[in-house]
C-alpha atoms as a PDB file:
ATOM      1  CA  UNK A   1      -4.975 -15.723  22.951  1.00  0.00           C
ATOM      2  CA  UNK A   2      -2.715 -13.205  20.959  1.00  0.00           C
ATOM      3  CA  UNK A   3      -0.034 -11.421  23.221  1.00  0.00           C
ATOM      4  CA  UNK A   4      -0.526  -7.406  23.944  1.00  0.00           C
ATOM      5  CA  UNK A   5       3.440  -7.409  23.296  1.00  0.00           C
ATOM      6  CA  UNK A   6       2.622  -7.707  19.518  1.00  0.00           C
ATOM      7  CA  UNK A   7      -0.074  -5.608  19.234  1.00  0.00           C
ATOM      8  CA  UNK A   8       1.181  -1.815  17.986  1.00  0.00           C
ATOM      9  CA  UNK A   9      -0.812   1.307  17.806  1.00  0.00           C
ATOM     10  CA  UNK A  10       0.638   3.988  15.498  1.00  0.00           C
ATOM     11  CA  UNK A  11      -0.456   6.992  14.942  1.00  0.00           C
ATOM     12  CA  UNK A  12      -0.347   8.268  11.140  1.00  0.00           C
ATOM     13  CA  UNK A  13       0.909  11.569  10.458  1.00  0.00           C
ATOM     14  CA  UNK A  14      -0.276  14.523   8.487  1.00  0.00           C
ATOM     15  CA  UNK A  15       3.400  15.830   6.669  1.00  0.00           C
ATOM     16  CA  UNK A  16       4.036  15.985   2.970  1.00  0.00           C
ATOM     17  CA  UNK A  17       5.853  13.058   3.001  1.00  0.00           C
ATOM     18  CA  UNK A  18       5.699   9.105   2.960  1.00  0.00           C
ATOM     19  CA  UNK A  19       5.842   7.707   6.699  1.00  0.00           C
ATOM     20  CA  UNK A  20       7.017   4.189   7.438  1.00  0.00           C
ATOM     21  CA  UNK A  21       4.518   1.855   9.526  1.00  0.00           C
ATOM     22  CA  UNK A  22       5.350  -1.672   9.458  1.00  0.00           C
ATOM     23  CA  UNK A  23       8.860  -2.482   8.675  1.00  0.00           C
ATOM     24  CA  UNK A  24       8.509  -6.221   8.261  1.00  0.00           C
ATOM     25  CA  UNK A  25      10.446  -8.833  10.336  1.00  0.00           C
ATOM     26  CA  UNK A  26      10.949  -9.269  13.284  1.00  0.00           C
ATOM     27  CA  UNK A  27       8.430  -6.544  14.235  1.00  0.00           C
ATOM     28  CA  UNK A  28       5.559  -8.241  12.082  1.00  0.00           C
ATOM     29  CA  UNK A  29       5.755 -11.938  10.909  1.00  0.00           C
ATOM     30  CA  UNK A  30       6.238 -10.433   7.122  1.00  0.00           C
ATOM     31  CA  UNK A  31       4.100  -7.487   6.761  1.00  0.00           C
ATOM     32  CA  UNK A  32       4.933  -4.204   5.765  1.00  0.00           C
ATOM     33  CA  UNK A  33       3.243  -1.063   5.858  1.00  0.00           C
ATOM     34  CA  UNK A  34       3.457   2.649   5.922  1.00  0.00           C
ATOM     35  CA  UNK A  35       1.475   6.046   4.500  1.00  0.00           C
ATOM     36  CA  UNK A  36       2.094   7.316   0.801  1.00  0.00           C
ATOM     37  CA  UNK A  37       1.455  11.226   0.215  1.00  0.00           C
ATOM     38  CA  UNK A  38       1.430  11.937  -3.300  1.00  0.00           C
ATOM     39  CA  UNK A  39       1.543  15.603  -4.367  1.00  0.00           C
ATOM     40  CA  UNK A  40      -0.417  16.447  -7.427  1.00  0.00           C
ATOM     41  CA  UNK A  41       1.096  15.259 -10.847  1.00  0.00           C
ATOM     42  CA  UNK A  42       3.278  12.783  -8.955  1.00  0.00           C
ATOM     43  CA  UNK A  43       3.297   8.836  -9.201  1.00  0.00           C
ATOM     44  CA  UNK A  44       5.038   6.384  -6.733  1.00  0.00           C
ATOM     45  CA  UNK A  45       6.884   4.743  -9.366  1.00  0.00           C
ATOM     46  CA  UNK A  46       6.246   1.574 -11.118  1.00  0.00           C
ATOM     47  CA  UNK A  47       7.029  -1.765  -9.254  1.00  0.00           C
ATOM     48  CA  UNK A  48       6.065  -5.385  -8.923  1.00  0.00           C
ATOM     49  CA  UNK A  49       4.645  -7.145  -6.230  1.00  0.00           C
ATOM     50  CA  UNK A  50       6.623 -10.230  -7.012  1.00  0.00           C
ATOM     51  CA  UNK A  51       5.706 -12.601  -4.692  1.00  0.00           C
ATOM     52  CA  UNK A  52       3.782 -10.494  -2.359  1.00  0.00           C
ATOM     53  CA  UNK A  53       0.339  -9.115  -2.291  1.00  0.00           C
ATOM     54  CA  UNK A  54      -1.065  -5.941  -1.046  1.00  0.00           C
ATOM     55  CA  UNK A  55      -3.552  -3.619   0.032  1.00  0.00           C
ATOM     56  CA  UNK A  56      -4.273  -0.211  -0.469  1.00  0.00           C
ATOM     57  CA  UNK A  57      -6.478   2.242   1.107  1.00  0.00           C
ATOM     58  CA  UNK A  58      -7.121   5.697  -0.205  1.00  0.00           C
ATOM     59  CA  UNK A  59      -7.614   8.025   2.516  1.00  0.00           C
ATOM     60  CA  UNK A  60      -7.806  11.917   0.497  1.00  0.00           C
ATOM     61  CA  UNK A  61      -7.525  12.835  -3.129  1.00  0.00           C
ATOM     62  CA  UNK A  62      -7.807  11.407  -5.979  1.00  0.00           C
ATOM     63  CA  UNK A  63      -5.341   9.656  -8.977  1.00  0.00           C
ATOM     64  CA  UNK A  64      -5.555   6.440 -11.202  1.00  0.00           C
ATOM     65  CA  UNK A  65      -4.078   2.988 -10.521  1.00  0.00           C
ATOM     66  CA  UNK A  66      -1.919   1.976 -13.266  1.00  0.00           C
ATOM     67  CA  UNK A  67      -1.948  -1.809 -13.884  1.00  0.00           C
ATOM     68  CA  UNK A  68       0.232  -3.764 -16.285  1.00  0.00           C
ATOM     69  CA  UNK A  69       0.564  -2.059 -19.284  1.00  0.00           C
ATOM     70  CA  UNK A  70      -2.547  -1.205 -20.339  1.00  0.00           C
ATOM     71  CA  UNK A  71      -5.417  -1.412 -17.566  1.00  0.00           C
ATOM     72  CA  UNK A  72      -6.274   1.186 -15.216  1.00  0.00           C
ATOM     73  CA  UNK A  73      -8.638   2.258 -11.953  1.00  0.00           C
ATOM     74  CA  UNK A  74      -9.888   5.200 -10.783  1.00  0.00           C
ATOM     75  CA  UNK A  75      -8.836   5.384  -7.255  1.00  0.00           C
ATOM     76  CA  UNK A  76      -8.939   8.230  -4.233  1.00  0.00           C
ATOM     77  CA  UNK A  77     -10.625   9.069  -1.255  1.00  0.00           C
ATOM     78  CA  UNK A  78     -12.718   5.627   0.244  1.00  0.00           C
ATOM     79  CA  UNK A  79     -11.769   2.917  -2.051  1.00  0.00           C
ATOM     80  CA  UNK A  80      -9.378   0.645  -1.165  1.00  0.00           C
ATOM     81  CA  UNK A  81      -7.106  -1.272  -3.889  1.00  0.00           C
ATOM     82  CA  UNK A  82      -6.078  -5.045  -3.583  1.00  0.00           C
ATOM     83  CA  UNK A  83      -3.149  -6.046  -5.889  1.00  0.00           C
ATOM     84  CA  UNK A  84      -1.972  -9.398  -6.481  1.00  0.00           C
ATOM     85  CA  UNK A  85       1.239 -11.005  -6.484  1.00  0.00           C
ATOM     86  CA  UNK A  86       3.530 -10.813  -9.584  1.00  0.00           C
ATOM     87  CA  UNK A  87       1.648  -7.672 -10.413  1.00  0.00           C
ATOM     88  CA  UNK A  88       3.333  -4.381 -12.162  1.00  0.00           C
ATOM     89  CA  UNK A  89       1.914  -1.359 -11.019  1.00  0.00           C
ATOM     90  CA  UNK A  90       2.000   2.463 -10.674  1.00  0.00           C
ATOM     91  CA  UNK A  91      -0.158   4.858  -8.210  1.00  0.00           C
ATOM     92  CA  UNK A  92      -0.388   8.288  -9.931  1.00  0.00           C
ATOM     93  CA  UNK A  93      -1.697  11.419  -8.432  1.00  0.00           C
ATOM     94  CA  UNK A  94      -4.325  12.932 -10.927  1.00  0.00           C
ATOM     95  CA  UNK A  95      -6.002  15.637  -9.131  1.00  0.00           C
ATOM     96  CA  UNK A  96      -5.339  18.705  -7.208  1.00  0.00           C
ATOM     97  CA  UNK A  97      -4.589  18.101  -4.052  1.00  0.00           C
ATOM     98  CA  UNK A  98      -2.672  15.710  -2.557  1.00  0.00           C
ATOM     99  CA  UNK A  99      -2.792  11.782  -2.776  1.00  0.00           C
ATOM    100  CA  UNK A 100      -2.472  10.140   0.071  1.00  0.00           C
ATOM    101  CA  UNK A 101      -3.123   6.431   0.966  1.00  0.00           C
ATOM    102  CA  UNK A 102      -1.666   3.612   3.266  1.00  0.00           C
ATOM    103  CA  UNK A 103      -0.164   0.520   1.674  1.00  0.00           C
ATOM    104  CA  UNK A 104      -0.020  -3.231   3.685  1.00  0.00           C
ATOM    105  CA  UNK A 105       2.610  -5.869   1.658  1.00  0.00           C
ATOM    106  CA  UNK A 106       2.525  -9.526   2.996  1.00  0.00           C
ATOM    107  CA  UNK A 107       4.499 -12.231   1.957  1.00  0.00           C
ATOM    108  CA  UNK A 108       1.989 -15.242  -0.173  1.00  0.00           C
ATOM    109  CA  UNK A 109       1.361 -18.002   2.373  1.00  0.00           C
ATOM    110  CA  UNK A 110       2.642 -21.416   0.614  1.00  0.00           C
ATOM    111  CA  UNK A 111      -0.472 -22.973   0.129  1.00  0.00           C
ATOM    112  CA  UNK A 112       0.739 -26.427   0.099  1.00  0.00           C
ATOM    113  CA  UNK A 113       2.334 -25.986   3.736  1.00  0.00           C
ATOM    114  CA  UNK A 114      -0.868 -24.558   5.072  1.00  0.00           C
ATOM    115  CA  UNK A 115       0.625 -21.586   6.133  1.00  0.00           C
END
């Protein structure tokens, strides 16, 4: 049975700005999390997952998911995004209202520890 003392409720906020969620350990066993808002014409920034994977979910607008060099996704409102590790990537705000979209990072389990 899983302890309520690790269980969190947050409540996401509506402001123009990126909001921290999960801030990794010790509050989670690795994952982080938080709420990206995007303002049209703006991108997140290119980054690599390195030796994490994650998760997005697009909760209003709309914009492209830059992969790599050369691949890209339409993404917005009601998709959701998964990302492997060692994976370059970009989020990029291509419509006219604002992006916004919650990201979850978690360590890869070593699959040889069966973890």
């Amino acid at each position: 049975m899983v302890s309520s003392e690790k269980v969190l409720v947050i409540d996401l906020n509506n402001e123009p700005e990126n909001q921290r969620l999960l801030a990794g350990k010790p509050g989670t066993f690795g994952m982080r999390s938080g709420r990206v808002y995007l303002a049209p014409g703006k991108a997140c920034g290119r980054h690599s997952t390195k030796d994490r994977e994650e998760l997005l979910v697009f909760l209003s607008g709309r914009g492209e998911l830059l992969i790599g060099e050369d691949e890209s996704f339409q993404v917005g409102q009601g998709k959701v995004s998964y990302i492997p590790p060692q994976t370059g990537h970009d989020v990029k705000n291509t419509g006219s209202e604002p992006l916004v979209y919650v990201y979850c990072v978690a360590p890869v389990a070593d699959n040889e520890s069966g973890q």
